[in-house]
Protein backbone atom coordinates (compact mmCIF):
# COMPACT_ATOMS: atom_id res chain seq x y z
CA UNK A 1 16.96 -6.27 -28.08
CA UNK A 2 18.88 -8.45 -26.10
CA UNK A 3 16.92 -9.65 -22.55
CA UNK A 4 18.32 -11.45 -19.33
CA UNK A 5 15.76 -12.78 -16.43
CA UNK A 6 17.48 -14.98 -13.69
CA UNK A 7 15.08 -16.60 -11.15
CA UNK A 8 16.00 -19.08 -8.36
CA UNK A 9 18.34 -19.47 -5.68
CA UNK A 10 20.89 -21.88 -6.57
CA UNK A 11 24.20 -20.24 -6.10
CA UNK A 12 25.64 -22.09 -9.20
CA UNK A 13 23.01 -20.40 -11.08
CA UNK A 14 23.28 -16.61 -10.19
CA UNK A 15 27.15 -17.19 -10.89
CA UNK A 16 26.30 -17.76 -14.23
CA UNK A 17 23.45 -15.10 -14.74
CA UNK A 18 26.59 -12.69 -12.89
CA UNK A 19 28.88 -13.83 -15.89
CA UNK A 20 26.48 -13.76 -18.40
CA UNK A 21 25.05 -10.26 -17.63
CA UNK A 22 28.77 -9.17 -17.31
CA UNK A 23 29.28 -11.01 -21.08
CA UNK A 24 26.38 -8.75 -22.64
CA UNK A 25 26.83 -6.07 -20.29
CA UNK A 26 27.02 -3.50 -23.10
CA UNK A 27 23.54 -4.85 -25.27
CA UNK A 28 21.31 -5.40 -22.72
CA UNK A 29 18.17 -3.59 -22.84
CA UNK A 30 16.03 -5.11 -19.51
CA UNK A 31 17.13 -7.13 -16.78
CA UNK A 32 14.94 -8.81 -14.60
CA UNK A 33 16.50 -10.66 -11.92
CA UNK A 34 13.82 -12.19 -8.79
CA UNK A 35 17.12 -13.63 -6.68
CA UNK A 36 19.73 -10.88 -5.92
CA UNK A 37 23.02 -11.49 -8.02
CA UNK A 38 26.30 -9.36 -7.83
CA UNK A 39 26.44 -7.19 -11.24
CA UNK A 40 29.94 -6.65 -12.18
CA UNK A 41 30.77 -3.37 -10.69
CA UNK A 42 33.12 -2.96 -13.43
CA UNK A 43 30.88 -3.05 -16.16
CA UNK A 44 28.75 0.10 -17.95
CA UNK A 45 25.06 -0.85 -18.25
CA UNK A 46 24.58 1.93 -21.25
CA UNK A 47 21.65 0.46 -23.19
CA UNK A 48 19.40 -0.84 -19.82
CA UNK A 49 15.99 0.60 -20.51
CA UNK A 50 13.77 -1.74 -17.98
CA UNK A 51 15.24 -3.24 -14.85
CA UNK A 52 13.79 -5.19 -12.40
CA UNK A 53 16.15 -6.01 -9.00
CA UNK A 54 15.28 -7.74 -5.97
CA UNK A 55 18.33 -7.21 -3.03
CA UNK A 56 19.47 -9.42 -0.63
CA UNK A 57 18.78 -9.80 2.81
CA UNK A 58 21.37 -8.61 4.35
CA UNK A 59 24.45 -6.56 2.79
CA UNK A 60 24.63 -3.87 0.59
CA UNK A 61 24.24 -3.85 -2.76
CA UNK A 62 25.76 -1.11 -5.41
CA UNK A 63 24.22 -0.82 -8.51
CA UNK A 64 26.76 -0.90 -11.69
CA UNK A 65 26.53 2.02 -14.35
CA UNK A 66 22.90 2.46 -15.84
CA UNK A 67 22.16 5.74 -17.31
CA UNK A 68 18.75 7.78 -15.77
CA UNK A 69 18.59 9.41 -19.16
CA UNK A 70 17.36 5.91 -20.40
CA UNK A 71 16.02 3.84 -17.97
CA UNK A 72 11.66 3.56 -18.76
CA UNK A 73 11.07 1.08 -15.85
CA UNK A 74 13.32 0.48 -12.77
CA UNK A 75 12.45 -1.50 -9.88
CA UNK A 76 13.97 -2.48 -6.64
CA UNK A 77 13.14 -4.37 -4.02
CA UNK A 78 14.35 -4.62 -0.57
CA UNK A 79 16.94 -2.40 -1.41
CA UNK A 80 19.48 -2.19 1.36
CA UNK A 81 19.46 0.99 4.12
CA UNK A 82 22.04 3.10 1.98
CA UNK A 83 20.90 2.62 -0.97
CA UNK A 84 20.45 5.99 -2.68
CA UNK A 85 19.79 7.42 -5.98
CA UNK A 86 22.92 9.42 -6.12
CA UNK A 87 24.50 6.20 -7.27
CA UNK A 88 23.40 7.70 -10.87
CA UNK A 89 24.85 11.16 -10.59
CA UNK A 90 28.29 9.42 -9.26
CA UNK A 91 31.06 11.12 -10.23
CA UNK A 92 29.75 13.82 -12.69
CA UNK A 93 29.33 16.48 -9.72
CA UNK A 94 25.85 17.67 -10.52
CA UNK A 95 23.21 18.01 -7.77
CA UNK A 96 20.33 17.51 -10.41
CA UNK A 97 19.63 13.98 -12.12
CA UNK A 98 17.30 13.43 -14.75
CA UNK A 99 15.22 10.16 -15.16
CA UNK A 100 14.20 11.62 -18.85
CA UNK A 101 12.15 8.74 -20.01
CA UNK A 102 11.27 6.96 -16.95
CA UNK A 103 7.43 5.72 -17.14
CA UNK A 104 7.33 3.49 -13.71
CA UNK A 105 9.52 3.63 -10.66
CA UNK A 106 9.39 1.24 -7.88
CA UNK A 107 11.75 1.44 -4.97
CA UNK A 108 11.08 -0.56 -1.76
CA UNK A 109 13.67 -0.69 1.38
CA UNK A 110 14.23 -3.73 3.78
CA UNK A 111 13.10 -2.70 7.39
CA UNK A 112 16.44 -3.75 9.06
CA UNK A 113 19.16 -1.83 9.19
CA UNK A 114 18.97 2.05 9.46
CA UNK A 115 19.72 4.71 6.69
CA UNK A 116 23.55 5.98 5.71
CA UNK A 117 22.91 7.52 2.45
CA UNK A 118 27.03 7.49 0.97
CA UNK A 119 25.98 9.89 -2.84
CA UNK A 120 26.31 12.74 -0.69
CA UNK A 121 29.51 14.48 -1.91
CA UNK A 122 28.04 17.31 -3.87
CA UNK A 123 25.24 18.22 -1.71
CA UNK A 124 21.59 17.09 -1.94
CA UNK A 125 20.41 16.22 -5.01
CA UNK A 126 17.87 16.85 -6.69
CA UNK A 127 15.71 13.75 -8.85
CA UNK A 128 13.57 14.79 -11.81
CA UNK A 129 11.06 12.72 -13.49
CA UNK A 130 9.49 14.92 -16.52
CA UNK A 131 7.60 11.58 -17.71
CA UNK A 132 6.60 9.42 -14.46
CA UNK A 133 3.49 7.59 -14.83
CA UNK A 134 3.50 5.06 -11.89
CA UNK A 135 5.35 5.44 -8.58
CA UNK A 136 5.64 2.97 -5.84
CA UNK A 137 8.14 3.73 -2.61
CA UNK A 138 7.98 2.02 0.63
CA UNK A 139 10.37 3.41 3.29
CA UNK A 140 10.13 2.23 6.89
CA UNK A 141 12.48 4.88 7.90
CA UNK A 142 11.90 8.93 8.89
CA UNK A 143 14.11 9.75 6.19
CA UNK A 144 13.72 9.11 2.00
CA UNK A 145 15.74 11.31 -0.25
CA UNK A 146 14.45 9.20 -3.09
CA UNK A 147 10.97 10.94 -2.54
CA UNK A 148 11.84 13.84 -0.54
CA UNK A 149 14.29 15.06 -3.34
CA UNK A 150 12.14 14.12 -6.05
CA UNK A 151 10.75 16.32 -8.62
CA UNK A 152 7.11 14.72 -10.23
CA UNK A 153 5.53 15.71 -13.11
CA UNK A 154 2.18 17.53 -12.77
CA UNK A 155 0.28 14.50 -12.60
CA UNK A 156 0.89 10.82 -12.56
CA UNK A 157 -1.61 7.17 -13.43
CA UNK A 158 -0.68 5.95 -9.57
CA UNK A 159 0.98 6.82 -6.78
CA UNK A 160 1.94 4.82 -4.13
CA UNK A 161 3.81 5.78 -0.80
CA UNK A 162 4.16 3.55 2.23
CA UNK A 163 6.08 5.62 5.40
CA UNK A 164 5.91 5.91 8.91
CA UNK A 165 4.84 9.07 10.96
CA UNK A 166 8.03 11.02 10.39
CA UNK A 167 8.34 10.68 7.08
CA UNK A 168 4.80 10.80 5.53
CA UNK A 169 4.60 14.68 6.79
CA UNK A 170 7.46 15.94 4.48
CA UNK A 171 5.85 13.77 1.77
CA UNK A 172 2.61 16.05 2.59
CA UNK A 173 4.35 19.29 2.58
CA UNK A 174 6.23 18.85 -0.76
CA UNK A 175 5.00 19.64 -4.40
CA UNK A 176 2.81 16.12 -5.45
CA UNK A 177 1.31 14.96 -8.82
CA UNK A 178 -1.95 14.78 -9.00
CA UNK A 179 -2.98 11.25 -9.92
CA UNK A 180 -6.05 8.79 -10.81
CA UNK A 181 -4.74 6.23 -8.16
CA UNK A 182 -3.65 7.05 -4.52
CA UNK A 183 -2.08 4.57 -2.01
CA UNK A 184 -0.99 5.79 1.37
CA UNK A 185 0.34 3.23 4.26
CA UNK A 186 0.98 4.39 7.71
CA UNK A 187 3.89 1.76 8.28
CA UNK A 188 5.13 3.31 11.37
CA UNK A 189 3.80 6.02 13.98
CA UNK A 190 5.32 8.24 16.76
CA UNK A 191 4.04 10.86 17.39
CA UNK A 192 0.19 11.76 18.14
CA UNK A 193 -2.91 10.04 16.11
CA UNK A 194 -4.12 13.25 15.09
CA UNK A 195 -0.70 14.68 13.56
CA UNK A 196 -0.62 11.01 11.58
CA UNK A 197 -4.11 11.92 9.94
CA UNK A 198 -3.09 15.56 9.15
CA UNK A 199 0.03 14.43 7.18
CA UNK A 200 -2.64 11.35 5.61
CA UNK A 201 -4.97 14.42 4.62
CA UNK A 202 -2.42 16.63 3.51
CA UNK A 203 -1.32 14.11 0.78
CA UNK A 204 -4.74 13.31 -0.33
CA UNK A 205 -5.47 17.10 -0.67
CA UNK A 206 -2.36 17.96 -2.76
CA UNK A 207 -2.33 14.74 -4.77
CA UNK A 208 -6.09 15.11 -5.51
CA UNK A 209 -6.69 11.49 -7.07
CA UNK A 210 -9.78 10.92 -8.74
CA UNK A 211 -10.54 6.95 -8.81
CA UNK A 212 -9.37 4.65 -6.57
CA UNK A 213 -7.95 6.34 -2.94
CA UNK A 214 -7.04 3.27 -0.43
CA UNK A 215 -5.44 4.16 3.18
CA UNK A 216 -3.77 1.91 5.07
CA UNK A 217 -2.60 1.38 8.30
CA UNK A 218 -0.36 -1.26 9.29
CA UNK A 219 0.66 0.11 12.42
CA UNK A 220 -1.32 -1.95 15.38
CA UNK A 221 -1.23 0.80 17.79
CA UNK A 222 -2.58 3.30 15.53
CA UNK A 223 -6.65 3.19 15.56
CA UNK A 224 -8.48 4.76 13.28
CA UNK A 225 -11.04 7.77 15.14
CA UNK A 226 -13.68 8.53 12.41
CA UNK A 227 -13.38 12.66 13.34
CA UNK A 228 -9.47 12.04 12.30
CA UNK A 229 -10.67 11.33 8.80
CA UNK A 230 -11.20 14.35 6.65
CA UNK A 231 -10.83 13.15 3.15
CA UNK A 232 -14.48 11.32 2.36
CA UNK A 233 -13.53 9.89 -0.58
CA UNK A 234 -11.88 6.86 0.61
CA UNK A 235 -12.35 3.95 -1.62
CA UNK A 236 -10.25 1.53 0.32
CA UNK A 237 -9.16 1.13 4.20
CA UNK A 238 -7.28 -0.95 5.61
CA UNK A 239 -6.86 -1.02 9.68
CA UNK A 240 -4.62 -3.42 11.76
CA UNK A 241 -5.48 -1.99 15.42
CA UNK A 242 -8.04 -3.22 17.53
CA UNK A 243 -11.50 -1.50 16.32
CA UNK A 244 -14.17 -1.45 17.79
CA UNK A 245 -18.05 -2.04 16.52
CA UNK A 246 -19.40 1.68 16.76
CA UNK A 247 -16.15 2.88 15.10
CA UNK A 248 -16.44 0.41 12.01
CA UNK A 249 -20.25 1.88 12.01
CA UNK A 250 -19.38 5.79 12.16
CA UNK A 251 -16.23 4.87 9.48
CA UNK A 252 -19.19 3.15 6.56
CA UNK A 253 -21.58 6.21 7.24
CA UNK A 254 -18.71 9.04 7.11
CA UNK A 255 -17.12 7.17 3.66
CA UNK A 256 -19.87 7.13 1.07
CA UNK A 257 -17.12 6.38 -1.81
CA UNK A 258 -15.76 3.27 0.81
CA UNK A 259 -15.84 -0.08 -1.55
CA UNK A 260 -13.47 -1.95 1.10
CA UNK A 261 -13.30 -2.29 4.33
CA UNK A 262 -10.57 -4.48 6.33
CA UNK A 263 -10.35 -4.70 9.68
CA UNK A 264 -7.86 -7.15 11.06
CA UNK A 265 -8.75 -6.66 14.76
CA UNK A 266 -12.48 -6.39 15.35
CA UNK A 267 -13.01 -5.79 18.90
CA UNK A 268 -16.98 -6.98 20.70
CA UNK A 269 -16.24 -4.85 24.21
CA UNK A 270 -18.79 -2.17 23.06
CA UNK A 271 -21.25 -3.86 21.72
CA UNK A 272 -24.42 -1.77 20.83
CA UNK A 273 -27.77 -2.26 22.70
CA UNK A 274 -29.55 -1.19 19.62
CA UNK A 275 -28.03 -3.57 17.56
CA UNK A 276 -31.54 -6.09 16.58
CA UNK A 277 -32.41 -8.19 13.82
CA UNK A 278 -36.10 -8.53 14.26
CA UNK A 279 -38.38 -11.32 13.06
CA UNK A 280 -37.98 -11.03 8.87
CA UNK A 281 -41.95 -11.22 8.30
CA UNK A 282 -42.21 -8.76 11.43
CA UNK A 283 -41.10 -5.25 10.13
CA UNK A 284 -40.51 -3.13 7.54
CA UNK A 285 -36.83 -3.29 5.84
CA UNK A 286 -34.05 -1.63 7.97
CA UNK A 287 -32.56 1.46 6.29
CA UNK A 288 -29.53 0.64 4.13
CA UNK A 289 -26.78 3.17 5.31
CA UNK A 290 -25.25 5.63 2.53
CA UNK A 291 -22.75 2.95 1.53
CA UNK A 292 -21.34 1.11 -1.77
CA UNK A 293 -19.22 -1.07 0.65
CA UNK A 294 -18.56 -4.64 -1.43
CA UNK A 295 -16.21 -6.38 0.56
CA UNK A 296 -15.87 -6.11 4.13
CA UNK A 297 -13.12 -8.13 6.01
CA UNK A 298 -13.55 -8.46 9.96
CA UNK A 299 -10.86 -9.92 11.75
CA UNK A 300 -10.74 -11.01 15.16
CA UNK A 301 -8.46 -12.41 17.80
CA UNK A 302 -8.27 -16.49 18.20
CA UNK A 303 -8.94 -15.63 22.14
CA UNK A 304 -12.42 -13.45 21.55
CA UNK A 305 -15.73 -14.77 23.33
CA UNK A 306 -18.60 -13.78 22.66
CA UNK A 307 -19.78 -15.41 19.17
CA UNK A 308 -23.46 -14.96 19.39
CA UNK A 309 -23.32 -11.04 20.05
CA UNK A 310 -20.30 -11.38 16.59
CA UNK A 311 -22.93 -13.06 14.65
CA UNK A 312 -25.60 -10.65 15.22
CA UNK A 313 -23.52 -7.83 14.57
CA UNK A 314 -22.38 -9.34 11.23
CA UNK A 315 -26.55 -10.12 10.56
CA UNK A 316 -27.19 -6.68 10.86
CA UNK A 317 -24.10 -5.28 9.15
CA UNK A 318 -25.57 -7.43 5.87
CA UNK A 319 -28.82 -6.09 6.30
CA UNK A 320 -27.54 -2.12 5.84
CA UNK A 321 -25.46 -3.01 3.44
CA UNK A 322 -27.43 -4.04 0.45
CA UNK A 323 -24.27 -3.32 -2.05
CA UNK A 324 -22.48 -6.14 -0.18
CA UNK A 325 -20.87 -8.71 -2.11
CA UNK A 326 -17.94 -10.56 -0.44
CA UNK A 327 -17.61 -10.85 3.66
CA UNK A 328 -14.79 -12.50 5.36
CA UNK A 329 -15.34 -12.78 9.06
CA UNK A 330 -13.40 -14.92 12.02
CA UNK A 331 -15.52 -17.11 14.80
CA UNK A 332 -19.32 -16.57 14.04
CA UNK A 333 -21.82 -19.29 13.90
CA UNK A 334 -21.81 -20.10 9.85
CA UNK A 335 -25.03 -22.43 10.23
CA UNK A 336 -26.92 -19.21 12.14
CA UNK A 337 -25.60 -17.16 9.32
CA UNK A 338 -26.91 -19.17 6.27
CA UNK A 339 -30.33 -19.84 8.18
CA UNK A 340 -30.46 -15.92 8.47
CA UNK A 341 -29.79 -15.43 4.64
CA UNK A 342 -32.69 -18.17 3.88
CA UNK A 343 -34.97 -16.71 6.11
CA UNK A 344 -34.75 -12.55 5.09
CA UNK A 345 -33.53 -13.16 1.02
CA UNK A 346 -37.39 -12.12 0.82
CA UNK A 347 -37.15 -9.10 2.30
CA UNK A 348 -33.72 -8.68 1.60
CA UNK A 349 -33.17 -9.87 -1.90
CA UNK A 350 -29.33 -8.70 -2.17
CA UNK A 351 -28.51 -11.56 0.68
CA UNK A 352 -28.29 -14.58 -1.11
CA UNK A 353 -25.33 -12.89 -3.08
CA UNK A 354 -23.41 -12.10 -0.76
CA UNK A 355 -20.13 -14.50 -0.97
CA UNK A 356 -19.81 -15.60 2.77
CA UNK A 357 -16.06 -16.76 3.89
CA UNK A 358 -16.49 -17.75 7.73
CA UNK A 359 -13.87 -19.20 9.45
């Protein structure tokens, strides 16, 4: 079995890796290649069985001959806008190709540029994969033939799909696997907040994964309402808009299954009246909410006032969450914080292992 990685930047270099994959074009079995270099176009890739490519920045970039009825792993990243998985039915006028053995497929775009499929000449096509077991696409556009023409297998290990508002409802509407692992990423909205969430919970439903589920949403002008949310068994979430305090509460109570929580934009301006840490030797224990929450990540702007009424909050947070293990907060006090874990460990054994990252 004859291997090639390339790794680097120095042009000198992929010039040779270009030459030398050209040379052994025809033995190869896996190429993995972490700086983009020019395959010879000319060449047939016939015995490729793993293939690992990441594109350039700008450009296209064709990929030579492989054949689908081989391939076990391919990978791309930052594939250009018209990249399209025609390129493996070129030329033998079939709409259906068939990725027969292929065990892992990763395929992410670049977010310049906009899509201009060119393997359109027969019609859509169609792109079976009998034996998928791990799927990863990430498409900042509305449109992805590579999943919206796909054909899955009943079920899959993981499955992965990162797309904006446009795109993530066809996802929803189509035929998906089943699967162990589910990652969805709201990259882009447009559109309303609820109609985002429907799509969100229309893929969760279908795919019906049964381990790890993580949501997230990278668009900052998407929040997150808690009635939005009808899938409870969130393991993971993720949340780049502003949030505020009474949401992040409502989110931990409605997601018993939630082990992390991120929120990149924690926001003070409704802070609760009934949030109070009273004297440690002066009460009985405050109710843990219905959580297994582990990590929690709270984020806030480098402009945001109001430390005191941030470190209280956080105080509290620790004390209803007794599975806590890791918290990673921005501007509280960190010497009020470790005088609160000395004085309530007592009462609150679970506090002194909590792994505290204040900045």
């Amino acid at each position: 079995m004859l291997d090639i990685r390339c790794c680097g930047t120095d042009v000198r270099v992929s010039l040779f890796f270009e030459q030398l994959a050209g040379h052994y074009a025809g033995q190869l079995r896996r190429f993995n290649c972490d700086y983009p270099v020019a395959l010879p176009q000319d060449r047939r890739f016939a015995q490729l069985r793993r293939v690992w490519i990441t594109g350039r920045e700008t450009g296209d970039y064709t990929l030579p001959y492989m054949d689908p009825a081989i391939l076990e792993e391919f990978c791309i990243y930052n594939a250009p806008p018209s990249f399209d998985l025609g390129v493996f039915g070129a030329g033998n006028g079939s709409s259906d190709i068939v990725f027969a053995a292929l065990e892992r497929f990763e395929l992410s775009y670049r977010q310049s540029g906009s899509p201009q499929p060119t393997h359109q000449e027969v019609g859509p096509r169609r792109f079976h994969f009998p034996h998928l077991r791990n799927v990863h696409i990430r498409c900042h556009f509305d449109r992805c033939s590579a999943v919206e023409n796909a054909v899955f297998p009943a079920a899959v290990d993981s499955f992965s799909i990162a797309g904006s508002s446009v795109l993530l409802p066809a996802v929803a509407a189509m035929p998906l696997p089943s699967t162990r692992d589910l990652d969805v990423y709201v990259v882009r909205r447009s559109g309303s907040t609820r109609s985002v969430f429907a799509a969100v919970d229309g893929i969760l439903a279908s795919t019906r994964p049964s381990h790890k589920v993580h949501l997230c949403t990278q668009d900052e002008r998407l929040p997150v309402p808690p009635e939005c949310i009808a899938f409870f068994g969130l393991t993971k979430l993720v949340i780049y808009a502003p949030t505020r305090t009474r949401t992040i509460f409502e989110l931990v109570q409605k997601l018993p299954r939630l082990v992390i929580l991120a929120v990149f934009t924690w926001t003070l301006d409704d802070f609760l009246p009934d949030i109070a840490v009273p004297a440690p030797a002066e009460h009985e224990p405050i109710p843990p909410f219905n959580t297994n929450i582990r990590a929690l990540h709270l984020g806030r702007q480098p402009l945001d006032e109001g430390q005191e009424q941030a470190t209280l909050a956080v105080q509290y947070m620790m004390l209803r969450m007794p599975s806590l293990m890791d918290i990673y907060v921005d501007r509280v006090s960190a010497v009020q914080l470790g005088a609160f874990v000395s004085g309530y460990s007592r009462w609150y054994p679970h506090l002194p292992s909590v792994d505290m990252n204040i900045q």
